[in-house]
Every structure is written in C-alpha cells, then in structure tokens.
Protein backbone atom coordinates (compact mmCIF):
# COMPACT_ATOMS: atom_id res chain seq x y z
CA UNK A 1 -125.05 107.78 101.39
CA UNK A 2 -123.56 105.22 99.86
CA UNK A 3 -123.98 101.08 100.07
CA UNK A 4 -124.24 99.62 103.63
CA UNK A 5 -123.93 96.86 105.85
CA UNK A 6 -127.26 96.91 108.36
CA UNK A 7 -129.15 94.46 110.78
CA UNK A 8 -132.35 93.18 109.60
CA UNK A 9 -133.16 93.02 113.57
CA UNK A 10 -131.69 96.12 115.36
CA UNK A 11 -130.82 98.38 112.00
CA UNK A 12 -127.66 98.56 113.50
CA UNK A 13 -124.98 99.99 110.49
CA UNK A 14 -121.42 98.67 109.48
CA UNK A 15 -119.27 99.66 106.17
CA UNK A 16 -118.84 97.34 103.43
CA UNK A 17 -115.89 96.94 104.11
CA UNK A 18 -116.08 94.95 107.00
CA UNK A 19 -115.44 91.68 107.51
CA UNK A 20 -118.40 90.51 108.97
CA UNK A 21 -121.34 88.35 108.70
CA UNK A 22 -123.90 88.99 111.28
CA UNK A 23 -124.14 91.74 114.07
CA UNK A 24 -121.91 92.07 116.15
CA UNK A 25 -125.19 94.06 118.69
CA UNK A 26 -128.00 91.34 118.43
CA UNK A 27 -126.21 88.62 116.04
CA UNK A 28 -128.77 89.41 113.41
CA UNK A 29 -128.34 88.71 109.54
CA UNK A 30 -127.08 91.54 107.30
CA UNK A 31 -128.42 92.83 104.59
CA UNK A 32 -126.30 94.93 101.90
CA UNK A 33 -128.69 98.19 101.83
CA UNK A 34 -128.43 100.67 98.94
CA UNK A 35 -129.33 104.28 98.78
CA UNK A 36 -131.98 103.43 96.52
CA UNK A 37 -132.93 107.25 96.66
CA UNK A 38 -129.45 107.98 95.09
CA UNK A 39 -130.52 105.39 92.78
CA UNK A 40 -133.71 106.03 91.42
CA UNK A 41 -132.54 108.53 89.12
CA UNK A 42 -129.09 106.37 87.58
CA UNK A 43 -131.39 103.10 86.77
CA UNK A 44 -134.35 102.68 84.79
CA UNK A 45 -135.69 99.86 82.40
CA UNK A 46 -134.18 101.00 79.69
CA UNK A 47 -130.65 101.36 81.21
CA UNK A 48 -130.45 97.89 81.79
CA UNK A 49 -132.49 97.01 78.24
CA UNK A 50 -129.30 98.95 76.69
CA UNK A 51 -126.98 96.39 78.25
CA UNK A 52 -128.70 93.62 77.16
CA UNK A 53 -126.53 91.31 74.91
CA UNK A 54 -123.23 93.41 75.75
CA UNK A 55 -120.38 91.77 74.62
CA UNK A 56 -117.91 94.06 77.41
CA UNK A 57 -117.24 93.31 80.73
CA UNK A 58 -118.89 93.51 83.07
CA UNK A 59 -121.96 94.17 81.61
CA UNK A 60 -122.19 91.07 79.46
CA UNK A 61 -122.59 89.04 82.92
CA UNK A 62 -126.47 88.59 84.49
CA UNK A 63 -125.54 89.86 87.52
CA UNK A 64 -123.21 92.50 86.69
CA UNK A 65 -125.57 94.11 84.24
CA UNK A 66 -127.46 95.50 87.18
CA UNK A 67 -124.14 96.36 89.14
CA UNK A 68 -125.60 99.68 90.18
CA UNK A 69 -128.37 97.68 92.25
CA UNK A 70 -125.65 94.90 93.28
CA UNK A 71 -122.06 96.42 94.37
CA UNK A 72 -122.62 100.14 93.02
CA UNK A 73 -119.25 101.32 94.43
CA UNK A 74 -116.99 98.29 93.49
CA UNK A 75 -114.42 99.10 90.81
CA UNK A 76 -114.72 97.08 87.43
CA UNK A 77 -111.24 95.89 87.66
CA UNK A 78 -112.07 93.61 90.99
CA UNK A 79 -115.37 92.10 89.59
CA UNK A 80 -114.76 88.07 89.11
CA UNK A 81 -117.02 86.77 86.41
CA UNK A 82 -117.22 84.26 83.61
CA UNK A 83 -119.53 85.56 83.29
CA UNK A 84 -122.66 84.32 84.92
CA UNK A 85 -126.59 84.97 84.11
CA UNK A 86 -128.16 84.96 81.18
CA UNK A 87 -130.68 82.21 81.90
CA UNK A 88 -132.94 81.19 79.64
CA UNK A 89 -136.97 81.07 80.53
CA UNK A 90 -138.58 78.32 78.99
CA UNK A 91 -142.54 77.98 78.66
CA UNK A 92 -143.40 74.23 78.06
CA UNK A 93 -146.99 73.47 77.57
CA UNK A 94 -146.76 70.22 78.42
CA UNK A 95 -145.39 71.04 82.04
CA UNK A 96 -147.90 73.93 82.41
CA UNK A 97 -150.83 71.39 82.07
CA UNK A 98 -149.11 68.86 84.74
CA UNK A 99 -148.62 71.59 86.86
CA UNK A 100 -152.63 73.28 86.27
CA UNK A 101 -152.13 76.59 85.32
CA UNK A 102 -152.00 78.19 81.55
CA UNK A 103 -148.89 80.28 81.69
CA UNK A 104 -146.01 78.92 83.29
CA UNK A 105 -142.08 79.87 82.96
CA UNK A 106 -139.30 78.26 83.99
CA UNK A 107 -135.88 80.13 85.15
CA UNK A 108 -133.27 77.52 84.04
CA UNK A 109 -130.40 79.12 87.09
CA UNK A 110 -128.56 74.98 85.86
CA UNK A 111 -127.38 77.30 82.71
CA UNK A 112 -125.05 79.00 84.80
CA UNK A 113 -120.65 78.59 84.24
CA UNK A 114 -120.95 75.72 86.73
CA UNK A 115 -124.22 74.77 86.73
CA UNK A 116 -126.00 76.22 88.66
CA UNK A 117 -127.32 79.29 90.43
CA UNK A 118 -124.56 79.86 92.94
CA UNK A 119 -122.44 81.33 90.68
CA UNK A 120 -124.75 84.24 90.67
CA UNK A 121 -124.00 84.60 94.15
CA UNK A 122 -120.22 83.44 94.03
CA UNK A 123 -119.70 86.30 91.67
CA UNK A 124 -120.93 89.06 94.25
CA UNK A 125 -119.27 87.14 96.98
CA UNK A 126 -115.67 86.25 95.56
CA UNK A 127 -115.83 90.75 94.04
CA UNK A 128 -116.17 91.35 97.26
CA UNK A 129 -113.45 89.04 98.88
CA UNK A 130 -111.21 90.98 96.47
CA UNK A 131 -112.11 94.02 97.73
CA UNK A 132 -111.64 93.41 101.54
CA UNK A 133 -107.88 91.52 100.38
CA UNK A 134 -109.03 88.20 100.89
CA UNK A 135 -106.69 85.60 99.83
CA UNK A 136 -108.53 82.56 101.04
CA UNK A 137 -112.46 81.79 100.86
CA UNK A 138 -114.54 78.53 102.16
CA UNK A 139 -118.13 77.07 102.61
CA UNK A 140 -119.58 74.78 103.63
CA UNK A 141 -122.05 72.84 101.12
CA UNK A 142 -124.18 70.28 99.95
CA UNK A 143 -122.79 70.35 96.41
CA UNK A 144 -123.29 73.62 94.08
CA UNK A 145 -121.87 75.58 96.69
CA UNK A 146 -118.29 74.17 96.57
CA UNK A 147 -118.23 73.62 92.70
CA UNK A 148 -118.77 77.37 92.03
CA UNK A 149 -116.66 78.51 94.90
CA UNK A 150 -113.77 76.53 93.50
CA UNK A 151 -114.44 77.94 90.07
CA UNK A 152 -114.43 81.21 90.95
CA UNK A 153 -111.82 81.31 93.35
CA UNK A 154 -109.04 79.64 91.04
CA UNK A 155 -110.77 82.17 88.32
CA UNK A 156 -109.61 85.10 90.81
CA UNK A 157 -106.31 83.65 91.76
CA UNK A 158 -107.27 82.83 95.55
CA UNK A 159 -107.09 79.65 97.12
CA UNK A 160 -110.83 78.16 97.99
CA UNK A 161 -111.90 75.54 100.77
CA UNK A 162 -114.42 73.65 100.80
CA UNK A 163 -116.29 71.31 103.69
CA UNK A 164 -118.69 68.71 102.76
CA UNK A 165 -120.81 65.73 104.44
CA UNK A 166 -118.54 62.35 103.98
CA UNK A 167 -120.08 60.26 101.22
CA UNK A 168 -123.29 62.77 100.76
CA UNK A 169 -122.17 64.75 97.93
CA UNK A 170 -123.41 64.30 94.08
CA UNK A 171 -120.46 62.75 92.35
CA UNK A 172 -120.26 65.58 89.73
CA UNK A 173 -120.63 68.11 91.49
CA UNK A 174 -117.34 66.55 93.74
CA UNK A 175 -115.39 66.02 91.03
CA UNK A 176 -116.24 70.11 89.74
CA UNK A 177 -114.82 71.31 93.08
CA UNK A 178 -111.74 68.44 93.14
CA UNK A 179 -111.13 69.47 88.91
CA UNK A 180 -111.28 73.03 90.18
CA UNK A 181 -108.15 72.76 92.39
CA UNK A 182 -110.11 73.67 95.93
CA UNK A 183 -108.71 72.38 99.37
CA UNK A 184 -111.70 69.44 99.77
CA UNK A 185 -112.89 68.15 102.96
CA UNK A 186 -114.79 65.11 103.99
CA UNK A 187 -116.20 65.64 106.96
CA UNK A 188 -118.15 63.13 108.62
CA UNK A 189 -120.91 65.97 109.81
CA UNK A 190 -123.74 66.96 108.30
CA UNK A 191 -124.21 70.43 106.53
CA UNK A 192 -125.40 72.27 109.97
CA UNK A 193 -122.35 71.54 111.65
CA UNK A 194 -120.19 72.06 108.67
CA UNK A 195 -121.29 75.10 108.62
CA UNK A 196 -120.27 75.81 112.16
CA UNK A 197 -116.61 74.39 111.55
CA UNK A 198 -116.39 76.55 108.42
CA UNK A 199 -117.77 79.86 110.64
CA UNK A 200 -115.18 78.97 113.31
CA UNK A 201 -112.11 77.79 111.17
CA UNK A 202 -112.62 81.32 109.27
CA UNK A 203 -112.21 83.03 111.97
CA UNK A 204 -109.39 81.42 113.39
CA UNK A 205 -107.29 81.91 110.38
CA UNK A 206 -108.90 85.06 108.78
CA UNK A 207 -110.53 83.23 105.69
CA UNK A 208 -113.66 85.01 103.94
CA UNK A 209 -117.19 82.85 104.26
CA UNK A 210 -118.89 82.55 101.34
CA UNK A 211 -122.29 80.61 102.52
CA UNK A 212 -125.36 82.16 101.88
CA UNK A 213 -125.20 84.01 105.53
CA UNK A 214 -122.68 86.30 103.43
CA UNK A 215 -124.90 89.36 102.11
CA UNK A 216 -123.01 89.97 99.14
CA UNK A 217 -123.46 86.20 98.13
CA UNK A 218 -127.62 87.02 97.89
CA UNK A 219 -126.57 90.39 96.37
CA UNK A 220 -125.42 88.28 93.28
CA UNK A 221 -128.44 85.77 93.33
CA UNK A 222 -131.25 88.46 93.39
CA UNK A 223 -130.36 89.16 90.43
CA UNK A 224 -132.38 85.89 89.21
CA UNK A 225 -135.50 88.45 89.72
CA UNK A 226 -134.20 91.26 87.96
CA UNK A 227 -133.58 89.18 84.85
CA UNK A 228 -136.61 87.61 84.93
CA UNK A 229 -138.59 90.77 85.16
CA UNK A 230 -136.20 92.05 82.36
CA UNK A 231 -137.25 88.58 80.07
CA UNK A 232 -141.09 89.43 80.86
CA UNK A 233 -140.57 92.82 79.98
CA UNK A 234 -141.03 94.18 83.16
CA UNK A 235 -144.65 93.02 83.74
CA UNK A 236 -144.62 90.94 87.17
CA UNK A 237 -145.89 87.28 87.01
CA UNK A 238 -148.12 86.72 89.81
CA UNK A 239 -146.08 84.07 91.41
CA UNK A 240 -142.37 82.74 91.94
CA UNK A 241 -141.73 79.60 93.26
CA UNK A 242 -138.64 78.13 93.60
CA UNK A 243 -136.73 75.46 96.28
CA UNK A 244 -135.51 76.29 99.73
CA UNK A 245 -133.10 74.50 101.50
CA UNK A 246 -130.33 77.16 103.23
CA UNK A 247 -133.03 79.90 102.07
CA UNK A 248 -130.57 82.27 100.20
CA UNK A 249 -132.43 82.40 96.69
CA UNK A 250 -136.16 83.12 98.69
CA UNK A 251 -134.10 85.65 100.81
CA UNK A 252 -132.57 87.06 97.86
CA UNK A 253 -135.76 87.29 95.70
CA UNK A 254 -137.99 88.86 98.32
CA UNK A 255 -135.05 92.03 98.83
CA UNK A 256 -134.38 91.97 94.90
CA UNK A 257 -138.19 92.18 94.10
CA UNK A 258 -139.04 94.42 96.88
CA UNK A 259 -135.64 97.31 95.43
CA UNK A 260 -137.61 96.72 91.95
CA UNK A 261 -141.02 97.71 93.27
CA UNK A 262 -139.71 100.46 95.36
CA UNK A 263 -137.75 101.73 92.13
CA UNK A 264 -140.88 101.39 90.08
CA UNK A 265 -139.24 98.86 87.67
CA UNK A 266 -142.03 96.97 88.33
CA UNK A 267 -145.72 97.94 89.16
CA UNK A 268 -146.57 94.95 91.70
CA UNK A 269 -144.59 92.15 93.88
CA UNK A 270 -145.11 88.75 92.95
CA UNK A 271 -145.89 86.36 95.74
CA UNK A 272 -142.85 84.26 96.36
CA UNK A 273 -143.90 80.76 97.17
CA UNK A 274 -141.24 78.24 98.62
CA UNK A 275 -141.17 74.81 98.41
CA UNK A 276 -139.23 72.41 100.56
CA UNK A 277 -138.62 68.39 100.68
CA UNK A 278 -140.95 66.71 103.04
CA UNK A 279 -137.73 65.25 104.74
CA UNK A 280 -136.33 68.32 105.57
CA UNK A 281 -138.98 70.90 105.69
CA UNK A 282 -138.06 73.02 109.10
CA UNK A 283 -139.67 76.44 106.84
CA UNK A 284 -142.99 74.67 106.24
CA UNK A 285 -143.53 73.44 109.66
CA UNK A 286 -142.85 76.61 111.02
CA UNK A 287 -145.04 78.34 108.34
CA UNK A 288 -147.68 75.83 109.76
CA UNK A 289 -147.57 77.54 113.09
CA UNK A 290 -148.11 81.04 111.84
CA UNK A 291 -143.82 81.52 111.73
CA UNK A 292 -144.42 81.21 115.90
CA UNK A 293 -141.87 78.94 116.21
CA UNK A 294 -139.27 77.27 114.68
CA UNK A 295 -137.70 73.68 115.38
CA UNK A 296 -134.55 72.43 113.26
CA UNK A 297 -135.09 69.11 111.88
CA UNK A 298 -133.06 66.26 110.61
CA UNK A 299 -132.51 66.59 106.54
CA UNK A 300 -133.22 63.19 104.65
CA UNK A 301 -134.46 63.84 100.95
CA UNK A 302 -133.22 62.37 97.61
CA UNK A 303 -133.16 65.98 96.51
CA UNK A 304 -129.18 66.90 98.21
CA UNK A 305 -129.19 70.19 97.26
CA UNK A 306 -131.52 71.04 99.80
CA UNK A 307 -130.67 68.50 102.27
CA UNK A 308 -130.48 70.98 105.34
CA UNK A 309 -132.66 71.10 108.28
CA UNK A 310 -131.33 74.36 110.18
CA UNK A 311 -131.31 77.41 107.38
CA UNK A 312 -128.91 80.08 107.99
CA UNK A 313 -131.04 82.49 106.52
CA UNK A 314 -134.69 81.56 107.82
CA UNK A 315 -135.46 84.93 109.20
CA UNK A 316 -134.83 86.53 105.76
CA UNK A 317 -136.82 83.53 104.09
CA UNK A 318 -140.02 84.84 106.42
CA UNK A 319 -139.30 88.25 105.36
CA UNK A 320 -139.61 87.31 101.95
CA UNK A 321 -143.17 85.35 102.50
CA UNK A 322 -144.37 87.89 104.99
CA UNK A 323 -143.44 90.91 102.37
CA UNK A 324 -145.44 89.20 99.39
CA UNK A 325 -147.25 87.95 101.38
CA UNK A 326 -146.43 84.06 99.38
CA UNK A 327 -146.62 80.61 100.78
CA UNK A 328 -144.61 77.54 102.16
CA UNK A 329 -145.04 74.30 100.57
CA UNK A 330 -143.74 70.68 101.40
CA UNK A 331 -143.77 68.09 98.38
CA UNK A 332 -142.19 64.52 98.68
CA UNK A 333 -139.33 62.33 97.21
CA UNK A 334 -141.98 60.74 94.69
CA UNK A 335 -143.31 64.14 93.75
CA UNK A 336 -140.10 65.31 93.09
CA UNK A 337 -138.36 62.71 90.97
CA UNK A 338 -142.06 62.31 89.02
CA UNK A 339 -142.02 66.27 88.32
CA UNK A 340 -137.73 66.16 87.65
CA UNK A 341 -138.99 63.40 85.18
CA UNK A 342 -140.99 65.62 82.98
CA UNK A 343 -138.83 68.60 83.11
CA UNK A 344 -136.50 66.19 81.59
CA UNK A 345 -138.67 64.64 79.08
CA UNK A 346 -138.95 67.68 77.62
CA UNK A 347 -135.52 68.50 77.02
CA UNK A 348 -135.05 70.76 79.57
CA UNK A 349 -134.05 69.12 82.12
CA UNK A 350 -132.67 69.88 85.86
CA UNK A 351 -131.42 68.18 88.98
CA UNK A 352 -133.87 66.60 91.77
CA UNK A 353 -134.01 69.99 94.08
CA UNK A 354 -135.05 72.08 90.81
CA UNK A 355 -138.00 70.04 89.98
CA UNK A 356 -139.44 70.82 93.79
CA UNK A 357 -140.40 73.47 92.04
CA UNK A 358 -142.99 72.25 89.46
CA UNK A 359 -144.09 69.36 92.04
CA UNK A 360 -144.69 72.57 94.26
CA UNK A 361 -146.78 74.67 92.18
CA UNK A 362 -148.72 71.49 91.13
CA UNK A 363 -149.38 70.97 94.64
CA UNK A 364 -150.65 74.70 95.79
CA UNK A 365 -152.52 74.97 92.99
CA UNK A 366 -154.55 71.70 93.89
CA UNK A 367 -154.99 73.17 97.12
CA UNK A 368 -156.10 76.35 95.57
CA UNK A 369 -153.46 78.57 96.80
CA UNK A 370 -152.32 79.64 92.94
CA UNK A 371 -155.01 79.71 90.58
CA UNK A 372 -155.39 78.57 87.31
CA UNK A 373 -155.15 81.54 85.56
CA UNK A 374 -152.39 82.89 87.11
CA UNK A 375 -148.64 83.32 85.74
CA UNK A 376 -146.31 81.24 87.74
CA UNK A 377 -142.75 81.43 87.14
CA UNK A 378 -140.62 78.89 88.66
CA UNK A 379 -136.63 78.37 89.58
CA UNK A 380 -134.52 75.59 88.24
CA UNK A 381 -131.61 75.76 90.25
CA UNK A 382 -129.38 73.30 89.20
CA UNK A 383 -128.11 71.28 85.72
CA UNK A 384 -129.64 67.93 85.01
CA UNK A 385 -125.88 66.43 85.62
CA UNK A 386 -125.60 67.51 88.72
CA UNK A 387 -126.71 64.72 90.17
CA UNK A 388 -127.13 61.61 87.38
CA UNK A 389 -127.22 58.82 89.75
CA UNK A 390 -130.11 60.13 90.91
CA UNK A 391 -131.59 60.40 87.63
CA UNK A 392 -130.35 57.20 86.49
CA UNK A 393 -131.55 55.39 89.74
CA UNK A 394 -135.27 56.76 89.30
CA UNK A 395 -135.57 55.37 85.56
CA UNK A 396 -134.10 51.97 86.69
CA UNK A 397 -136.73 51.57 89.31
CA UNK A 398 -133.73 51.44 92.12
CA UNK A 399 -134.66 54.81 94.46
CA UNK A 400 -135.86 53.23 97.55
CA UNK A 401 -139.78 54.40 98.23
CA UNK A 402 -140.01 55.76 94.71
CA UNK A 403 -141.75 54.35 91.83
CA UNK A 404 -140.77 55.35 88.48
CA UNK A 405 -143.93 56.89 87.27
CA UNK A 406 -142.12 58.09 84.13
CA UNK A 407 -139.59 55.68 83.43
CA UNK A 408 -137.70 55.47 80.58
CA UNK A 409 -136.13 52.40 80.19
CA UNK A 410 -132.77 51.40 78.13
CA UNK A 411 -133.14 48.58 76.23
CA UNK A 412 -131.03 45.80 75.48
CA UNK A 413 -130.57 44.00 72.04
CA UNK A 414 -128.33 41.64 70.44
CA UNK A 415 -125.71 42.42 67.47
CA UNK A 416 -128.85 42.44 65.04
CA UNK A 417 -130.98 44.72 62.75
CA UNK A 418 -134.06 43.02 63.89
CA UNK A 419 -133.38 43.81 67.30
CA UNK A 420 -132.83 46.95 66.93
CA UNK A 421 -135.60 47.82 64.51
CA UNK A 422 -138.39 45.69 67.24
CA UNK A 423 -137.37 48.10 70.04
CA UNK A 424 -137.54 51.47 67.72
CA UNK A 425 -140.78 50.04 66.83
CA UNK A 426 -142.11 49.44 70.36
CA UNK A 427 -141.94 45.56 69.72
CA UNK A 428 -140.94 43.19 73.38
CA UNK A 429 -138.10 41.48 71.57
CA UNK A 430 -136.70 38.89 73.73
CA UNK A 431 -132.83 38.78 73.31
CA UNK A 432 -131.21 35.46 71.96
C-alpha cells in the first residue's frame, strides 16, 4: 500500500491524488498516512546521515532529505524547492538560565528561503499542487504564509493568491509577497473569515489551498522534528515547545515524532508543549477544561503571526498533546517582547511569535511542569525582520502596555569625537 489520504475521525480513505481537504463522510481533517511497514526497511538513521550536506537535488533540501517519510511516490522532477531546511540549533547559555533549565536548543525555522518555517510546508504543498495540475494556489494568512506561497509559486511557474487582514500584516513580510509577484488582497476580515473566502473562492474557480488544513503542507513542516532529531543525533530531548496560532507546526510535530518512534529512529517521544498569546489563546482555554470544550475567541496579540482565534487544525493540535502527553501554555505581550528581547541580544534573533517560545518554557518550568534538568528544545519560527516595527517599537518604549525591560536605546550625538567617544563609554552626554 502505498501513501494515503485518511480521516483522523472516521478513517475514512481517499488517493493522493485528490483534491481535497477534509472528508467528504464526517468533514474531518486529513492526514497524509504512509505505509510505514513498507517503510521500515528503506529508512534508517544512517540513510538520512548519508544525505546530510548533499549538494544534489532534492536531497540537499531539509525536507526533501526525508522524502521517503514526506511524498514517497512523488517524482523528483515535480519537487519545488530552494531549497528549504537546514536550520541551525543554537544553545545559548545565557537564554537557558532566563528560561531555568541547563540544556536548552533553539530550532531557528526564521533561517528558512523566506524566512520562515512555512516554506517547509510550502515545499510539500506547492510538489503536490504540481502533481494534481494545479495552475493556481491561495491562502489565507497572517504574514509568513503569503510570503512563502508567493515565493514558491512564482519559483514553480504558477500564479499564487493571497488574502490578508487590511492594515494587519507585518510590513516585510507584505512587501515579500507584493516583490514576489502574488495576486494580494486586502481584505477588511480577519484571518478566520479569510480563511473561509479563500476555502470558498477555491472552490468556485478550482484553485489549490495551501493553509495549514492542507495535509501535504504539515507533511513538509514535520520535517522540523526529523532534523532536529537528526542534529541531536537521534537521542530525543525531553521537550519541544514551540508557538501555536493555526496549529499546523504542533500538528505536524506530534505525526512527525510519533512515524519516528514507530520507525525506531528514535527510542522515546518528546512531550510537545504549546504555547499561545494570552490574547488569542482558544488551545489553552480549552486545555483548561480537560480539551471538553472549545470556544473560538477574538485574536489581539502584538505577536501577528499567531493572531488567530479559531485554528483550523485544533483537533490535530490535541492529538499531538494527548499523544505525548505535553502541555498548553498562555504567556503575554510583555513576556513575549521581554523573551524576543534576549533572543535578540544574543545575536540570534527572531520575530515576536518565535520568542513565545522561550517566554513559554520559562513559564512551565516556574510552574514546575518542565524541570530543571530536562532538555528543552524550542521553535523559532520566524526571522527577526519579519516584523521590525515591532522590534523597533519595544526598544523605543512605544508598544502600548509593554515596558521595555531590555531596551536598547539609540543614541543621539552631535558632529563630534567627544560625543561619540561619551556614549561608547557609557557617559549621559547632553547634545549641544
């Protein structure tokens, strides 16, 4: 049996090459399900070690290094990629004692082609576009989702659309999906209902989705957990924490991890811990209530890229906590710019939905949740440029309700040596 197209509700079974999103019997999200029986004897650790540091296609790419466990039947000549992956993992000591644990890692996904980890995603989702015939693809998004879509789909030839909130979009990561040559649209809607426009117009005029409800988008990003299993040398952390706002990374990592453990790549699952923005947490409340019930909310957080308070993929987020049996966390604007400040200081560096992260683990391991001697890896998402005004704002004291904790300041001086030199030197020099 080949690669398949199933119901995580009813199991009910479509082919791959189908043009569909959810079932069609229950309305269920799809998972892409492998034969991982087949499987078990074509991969192994040191298959993928080989590929490491390829220089041919497609095996030089992150994702596409693992193609067997990621679109095993897709020919090479359809793949689209930059190629993508290839992240680094940084261990800062500095951010591992703000954070209270001794070994901590951070996934740096803002390395990506555009920036961030959708193009992990938009590379399994943009192959497989090419492979149903697809001429046209669209999302809807709250930034990174429409910069690597328009990448990728002028890298592939096809013509890419893209809806976003009017006037709620990070500047740069605009102008990436405007520079990119992508049909742009201001709506003045929110991400939810974008979402719905995008789902109907798409099916009006037989255009291929590519939001995270797309399976072979959160093909692509699981691969953030093989590689970092592959940088740790296959020996499981005990935790990964990273952001959730639509929930396609957590949904991703929980399947990716779960293919690993079943293949015996790795010897235990690490417990996936998820941390969303106080101002649009609808996943924590609901993890609250023992996952009873779930209420959408209204999205306001500084942090955009997770500005959404009805997650397409929420059932497969729950999954993924219930598998590995992880956590939901909630941090707030000041936690998150104060933690996005430090990642920065350090030369690092991210946007304000990546640092949820750190603020995150800082938080569950005051509360005791992750312990101090565990080994904590956690997701940067997204490029520190992805959102400068942001970053800019927070160090000039001008974010509404957040103090800048960290601030670094730029200084003014007059046309003089002595200026200069009394700043460098940490002197108050008053200009003339």
């Amino acid at each position: 049996m080949g690669s398949i197209l199933q119901c995580m509700d009813c199991g009910q079974q479509y082919p791959t090459t189908q043009v569909i999103y959810t079932c069609t019997a229950c309305g269920g999200l799809l998972d892409v399900t492998h034969d991982l029986d087949a499987l078990r004897s074509q991969v192994s650790r040191q298959l993928f070690d080989s590929r490491l540091g390829s220089l041919d296609t497609p095996y030089n790419s992150g994702v596409w290094r693992y193609k067997e466990l990621v679109n095993p039947e897709i020919p090479f000549d359809l793949i689209v990629s930059r190629p993508e992956g290839n992240t680094n993992l940084y261990k800062q000591q500095k951010l591992a004692d703000y954070a209270g644990v001794k070994t901590l890692y951070l996934k740096h996904e803002g390395e990506n082609p555009t920036g961030s980890f959708k193009d992990r995603g938009m590379t399994g989702g943009v192959s497989q576009a090419r492979v149903l015939g697809m001429n046209r693809v669209a999302c809807a998004s709250t930034g990174n989702t429409s910069a690597s879509l328009a990448s990728y789909a002028a890298f592939a030839g096809l013509q890419g659309i893209v809806l976003f909130q009017n006037k709620q979009v990070a500047i740069g990561k605009l102008a990436q999906a405007v520079a990119y040559g992508a049909t742009c649209i201001s709506v003045n809607a929110d991400f939810d209902r974008n979402i719905q426009l995008v789902r109907q117009l798409s099916a009006e005029l037989n255009i291929y989705v590519l939001n995270s409800v797309n399976p072979f988008r959160l093909e692509g990003q699981k691969t953030i957990m093989f590689e970092v299993m592959q940088q740790l040398r296959w020996n499981a952390p005990d935790w990964i924490v990273c952001p959730g706002g639509n929930l396609g990374n957590s949904s991703a990592f929980g399947k990716g991890l779960r293919e690993l453990y079943t293949l015996g790549l790795i010897n235990k699952l690490p417990r996936i811990a998820i941390i969303q923005a106080e101002g649009a947490n609808p996943l924590y409340r609901a993890y609250q209530n023992g996952f009873e019930h779930f209420e959408s909310v209204h999205a306001d957080t500084i942090a955009t890229a997770i500005k959404i308070g009805n997650p397409v993929n929420y059932p497969k987020a729950v999954r993924a906590v219930q598998w590995t049996e992880g956590a939901v966390e909630e941090v707030t604007d000041q936690e998150i710019m104060d933690a996005k400040a430090l990642i920065d200081s350090t030369g690092i560096g991210c946007e304000p939905a990546s640092a949820c992260s750190l603020a995150g683990i800082r938080k569950l391991v005051e509360k005791g949740e992750i312990r101090r001697g565990e080994t904590v890896v956690g997701i940067l998402t997204g490029h520190v440029l992805k959102d400068a005004e942001a970053t800019i704002n927070y160090h000039r004291g001008e974010l509404d309700g957040i103090e800048p904790h960290y601030a670094n300041h730029v200084h003014n001086a007059s046309d003089s040596l002595e200026a200069i030199r009394a700043i460098v030197e940490g002197i108050q020099f008053a200009d003339a």
